[in-house]
C-alpha atoms as a PDB file:
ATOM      1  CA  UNK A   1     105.326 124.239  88.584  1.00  0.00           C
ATOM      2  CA  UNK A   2     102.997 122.120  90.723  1.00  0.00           C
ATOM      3  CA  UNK A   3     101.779 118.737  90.010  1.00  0.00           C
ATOM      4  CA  UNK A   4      97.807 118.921  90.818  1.00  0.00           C
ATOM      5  CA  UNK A   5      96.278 115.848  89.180  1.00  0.00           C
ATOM      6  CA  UNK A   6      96.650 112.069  88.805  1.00  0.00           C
ATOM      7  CA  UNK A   7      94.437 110.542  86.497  1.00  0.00           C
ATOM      8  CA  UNK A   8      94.034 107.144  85.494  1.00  0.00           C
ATOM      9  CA  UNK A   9      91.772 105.672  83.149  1.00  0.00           C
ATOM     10  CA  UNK A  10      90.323 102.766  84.002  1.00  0.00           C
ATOM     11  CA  UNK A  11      87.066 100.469  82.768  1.00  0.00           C
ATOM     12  CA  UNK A  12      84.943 101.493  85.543  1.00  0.00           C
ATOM     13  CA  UNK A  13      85.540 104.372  87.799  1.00  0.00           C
ATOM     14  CA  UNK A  14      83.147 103.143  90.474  1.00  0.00           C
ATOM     15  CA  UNK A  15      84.641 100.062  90.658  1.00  0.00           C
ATOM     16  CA  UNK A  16      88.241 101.951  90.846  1.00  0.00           C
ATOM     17  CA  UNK A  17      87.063 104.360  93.272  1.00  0.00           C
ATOM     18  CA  UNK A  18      85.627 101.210  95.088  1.00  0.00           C
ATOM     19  CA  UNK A  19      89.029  99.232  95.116  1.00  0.00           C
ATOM     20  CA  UNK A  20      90.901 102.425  96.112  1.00  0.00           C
ATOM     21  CA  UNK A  21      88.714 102.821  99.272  1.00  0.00           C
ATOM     22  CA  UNK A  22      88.898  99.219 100.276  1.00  0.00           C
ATOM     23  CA  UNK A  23      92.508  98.218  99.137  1.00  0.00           C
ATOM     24  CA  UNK A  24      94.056 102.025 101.061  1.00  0.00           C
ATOM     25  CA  UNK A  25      91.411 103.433 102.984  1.00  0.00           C
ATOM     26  CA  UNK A  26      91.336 106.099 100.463  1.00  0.00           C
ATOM     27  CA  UNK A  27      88.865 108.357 100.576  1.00  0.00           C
ATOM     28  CA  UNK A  28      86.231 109.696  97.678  1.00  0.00           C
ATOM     29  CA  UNK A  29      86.155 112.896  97.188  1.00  0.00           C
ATOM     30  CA  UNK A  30      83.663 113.227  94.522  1.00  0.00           C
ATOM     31  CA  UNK A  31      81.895 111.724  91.207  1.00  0.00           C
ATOM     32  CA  UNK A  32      80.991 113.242  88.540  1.00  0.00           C
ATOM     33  CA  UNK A  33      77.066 113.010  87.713  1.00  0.00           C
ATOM     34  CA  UNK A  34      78.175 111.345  84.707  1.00  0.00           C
ATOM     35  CA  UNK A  35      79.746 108.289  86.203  1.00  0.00           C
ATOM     36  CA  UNK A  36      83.273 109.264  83.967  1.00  0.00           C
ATOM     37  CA  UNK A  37      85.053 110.613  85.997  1.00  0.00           C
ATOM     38  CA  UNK A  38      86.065 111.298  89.876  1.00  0.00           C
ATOM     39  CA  UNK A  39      88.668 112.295  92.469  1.00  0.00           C
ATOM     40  CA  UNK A  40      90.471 110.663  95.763  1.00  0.00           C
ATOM     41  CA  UNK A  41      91.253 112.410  98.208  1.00  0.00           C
ATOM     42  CA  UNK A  42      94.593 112.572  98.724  1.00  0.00           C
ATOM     43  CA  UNK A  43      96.632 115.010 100.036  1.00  0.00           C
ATOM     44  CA  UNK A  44      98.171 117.777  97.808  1.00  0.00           C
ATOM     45  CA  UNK A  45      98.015 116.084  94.530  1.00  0.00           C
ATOM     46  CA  UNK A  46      94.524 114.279  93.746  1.00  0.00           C
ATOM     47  CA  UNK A  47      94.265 111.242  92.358  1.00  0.00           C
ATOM     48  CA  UNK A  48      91.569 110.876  89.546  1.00  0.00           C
ATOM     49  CA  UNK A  49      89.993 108.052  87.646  1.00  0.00           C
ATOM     50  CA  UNK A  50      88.548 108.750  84.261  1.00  0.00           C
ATOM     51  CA  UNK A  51      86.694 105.890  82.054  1.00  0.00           C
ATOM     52  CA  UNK A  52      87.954 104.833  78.724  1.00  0.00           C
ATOM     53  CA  UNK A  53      85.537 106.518  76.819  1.00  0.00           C
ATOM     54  CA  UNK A  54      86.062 109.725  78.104  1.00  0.00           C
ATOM     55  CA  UNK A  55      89.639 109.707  77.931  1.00  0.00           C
ATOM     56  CA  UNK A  56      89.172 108.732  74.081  1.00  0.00           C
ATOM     57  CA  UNK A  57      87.057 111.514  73.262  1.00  0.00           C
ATOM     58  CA  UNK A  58      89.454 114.133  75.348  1.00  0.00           C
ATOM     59  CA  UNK A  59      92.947 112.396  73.733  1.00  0.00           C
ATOM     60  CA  UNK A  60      90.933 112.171  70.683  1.00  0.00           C
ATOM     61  CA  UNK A  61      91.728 108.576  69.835  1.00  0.00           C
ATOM     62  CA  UNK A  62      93.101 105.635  71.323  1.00  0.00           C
ATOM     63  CA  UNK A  63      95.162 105.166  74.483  1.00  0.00           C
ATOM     64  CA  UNK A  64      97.056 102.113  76.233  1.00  0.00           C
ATOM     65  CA  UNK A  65      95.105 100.249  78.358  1.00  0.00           C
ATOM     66  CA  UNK A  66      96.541  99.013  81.391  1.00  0.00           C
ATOM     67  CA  UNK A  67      95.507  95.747  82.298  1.00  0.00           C
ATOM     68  CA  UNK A  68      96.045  93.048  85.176  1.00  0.00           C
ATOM     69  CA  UNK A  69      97.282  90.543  82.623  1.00  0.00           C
ATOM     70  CA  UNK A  70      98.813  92.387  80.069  1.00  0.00           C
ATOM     71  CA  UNK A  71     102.767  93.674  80.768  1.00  0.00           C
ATOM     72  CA  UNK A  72     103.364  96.512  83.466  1.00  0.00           C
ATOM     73  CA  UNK A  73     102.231 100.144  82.279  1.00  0.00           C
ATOM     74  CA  UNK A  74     105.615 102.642  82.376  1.00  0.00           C
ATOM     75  CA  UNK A  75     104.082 104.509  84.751  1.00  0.00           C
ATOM     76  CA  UNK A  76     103.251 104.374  88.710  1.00  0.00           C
ATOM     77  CA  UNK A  77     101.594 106.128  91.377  1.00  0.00           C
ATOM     78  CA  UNK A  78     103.118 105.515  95.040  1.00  0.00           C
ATOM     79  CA  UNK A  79     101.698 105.610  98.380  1.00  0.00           C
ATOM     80  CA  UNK A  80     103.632 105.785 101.770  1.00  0.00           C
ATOM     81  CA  UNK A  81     101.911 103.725 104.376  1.00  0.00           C
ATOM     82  CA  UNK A  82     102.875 103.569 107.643  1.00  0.00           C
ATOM     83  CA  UNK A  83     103.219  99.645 107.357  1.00  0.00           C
ATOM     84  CA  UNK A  84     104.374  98.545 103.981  1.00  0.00           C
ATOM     85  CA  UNK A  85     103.699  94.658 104.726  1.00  0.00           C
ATOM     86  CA  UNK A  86     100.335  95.272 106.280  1.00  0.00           C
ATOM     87  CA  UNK A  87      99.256  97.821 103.434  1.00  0.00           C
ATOM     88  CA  UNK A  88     100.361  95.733 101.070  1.00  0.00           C
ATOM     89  CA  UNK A  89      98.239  92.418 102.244  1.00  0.00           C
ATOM     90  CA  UNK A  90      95.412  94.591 102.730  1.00  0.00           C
ATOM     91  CA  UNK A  91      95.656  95.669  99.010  1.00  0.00           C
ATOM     92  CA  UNK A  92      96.459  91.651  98.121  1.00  0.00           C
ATOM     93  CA  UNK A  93      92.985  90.901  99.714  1.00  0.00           C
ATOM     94  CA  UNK A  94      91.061  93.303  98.410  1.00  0.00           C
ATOM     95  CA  UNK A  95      92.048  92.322  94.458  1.00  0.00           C
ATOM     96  CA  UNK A  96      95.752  94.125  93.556  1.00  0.00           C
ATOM     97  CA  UNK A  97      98.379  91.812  92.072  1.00  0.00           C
ATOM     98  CA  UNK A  98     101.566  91.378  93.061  1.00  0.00           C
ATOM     99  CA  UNK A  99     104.641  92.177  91.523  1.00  0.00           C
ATOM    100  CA  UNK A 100     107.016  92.566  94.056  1.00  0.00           C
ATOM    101  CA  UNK A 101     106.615  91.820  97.917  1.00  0.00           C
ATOM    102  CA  UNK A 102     108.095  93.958 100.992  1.00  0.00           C
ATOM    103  CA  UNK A 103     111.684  94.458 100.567  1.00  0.00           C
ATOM    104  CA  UNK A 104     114.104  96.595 101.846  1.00  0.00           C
ATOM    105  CA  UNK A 105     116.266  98.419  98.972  1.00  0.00           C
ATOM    106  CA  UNK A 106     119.697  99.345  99.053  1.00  0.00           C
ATOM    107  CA  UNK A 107     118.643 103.038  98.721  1.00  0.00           C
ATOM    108  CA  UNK A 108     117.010 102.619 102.309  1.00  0.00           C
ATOM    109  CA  UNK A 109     113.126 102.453 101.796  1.00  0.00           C
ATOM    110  CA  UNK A 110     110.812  99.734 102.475  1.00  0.00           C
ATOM    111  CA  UNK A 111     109.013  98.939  98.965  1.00  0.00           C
ATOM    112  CA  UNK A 112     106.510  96.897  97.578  1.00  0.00           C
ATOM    113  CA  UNK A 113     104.658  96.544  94.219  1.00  0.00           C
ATOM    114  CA  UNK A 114     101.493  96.156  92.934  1.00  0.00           C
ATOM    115  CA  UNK A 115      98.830  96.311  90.284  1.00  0.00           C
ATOM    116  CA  UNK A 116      95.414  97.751  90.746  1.00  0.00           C
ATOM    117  CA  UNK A 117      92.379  96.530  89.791  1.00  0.00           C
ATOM    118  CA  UNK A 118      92.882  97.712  86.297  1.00  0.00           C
ATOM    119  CA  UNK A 119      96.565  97.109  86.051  1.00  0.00           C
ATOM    120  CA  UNK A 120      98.041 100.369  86.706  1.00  0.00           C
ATOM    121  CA  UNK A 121     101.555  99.959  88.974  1.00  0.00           C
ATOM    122  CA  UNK A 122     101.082 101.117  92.558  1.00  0.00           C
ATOM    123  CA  UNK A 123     104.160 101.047  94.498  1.00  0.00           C
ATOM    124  CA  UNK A 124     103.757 100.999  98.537  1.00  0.00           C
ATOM    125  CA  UNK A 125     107.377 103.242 100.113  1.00  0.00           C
ATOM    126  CA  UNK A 126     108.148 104.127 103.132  1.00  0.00           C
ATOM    127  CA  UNK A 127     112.244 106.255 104.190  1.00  0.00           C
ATOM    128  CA  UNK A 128     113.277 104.260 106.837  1.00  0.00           C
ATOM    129  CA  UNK A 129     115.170 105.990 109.830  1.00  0.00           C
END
């Protein structure tokens, strides 16, 4: 089975698809005429944002709700940049949060972790040779 979709639901998906762009140099793929929803592009698997409201009415009911304040969702999408430090202070200055800076793990990847502008984890890897 393939995994085809990301989606996160966020407060506003123009300003997600906004902080995307200018925190990863992410490109838009597309918006819905609605405003709900829209897509990333992003290689194989694309990376969605979907508002609140919309995810209520398709989950019928509530959902968590990540948030910048709030504790860490249990889930997190990763991106491998070639420059971890330099992605990750680009992200920093365009409005993600830190959790954890650059470090080298004992598993040999360069990692660092944030949160996005509506809290979801974003983690920044890169295999090192």
């Amino acid at each position: 089975m393939k995994l085809s979709y990301t989606i996160l639901y966020v407060e506003s998906v123009q300003a997600a698809v906004k902080f995307y762009q200018n925190a990863f140099g992410i490109e838009h793929r597309f918006t819905h005429d609605s405003g709900d929803y829209a897509e990333m592009n992003t290689g194989e698997t694309t990376l969605a944002f979907c508002n609140h409201q919309l995810a209520d009415s398709i989950l019928k009911g509530p959902h968590f709700k990540a948030s910048l304040s709030g504790p860490a969702p249990s889930s997190q999408i990763t991106f491998c940049p070639n420059d971890i430090k330099q992605a990750f202070e680009k992200a920093l200055n365009n409005g993600a949060k830190s959790i954890s800076e650059p470090e080298v793990k004992p598993w040999n990847y360069e990692v660092a972790i944030l949160k996005d502008c509506d809290g979801h984890i974003v983690e920044l890897a890169k295999k090192l040779p």
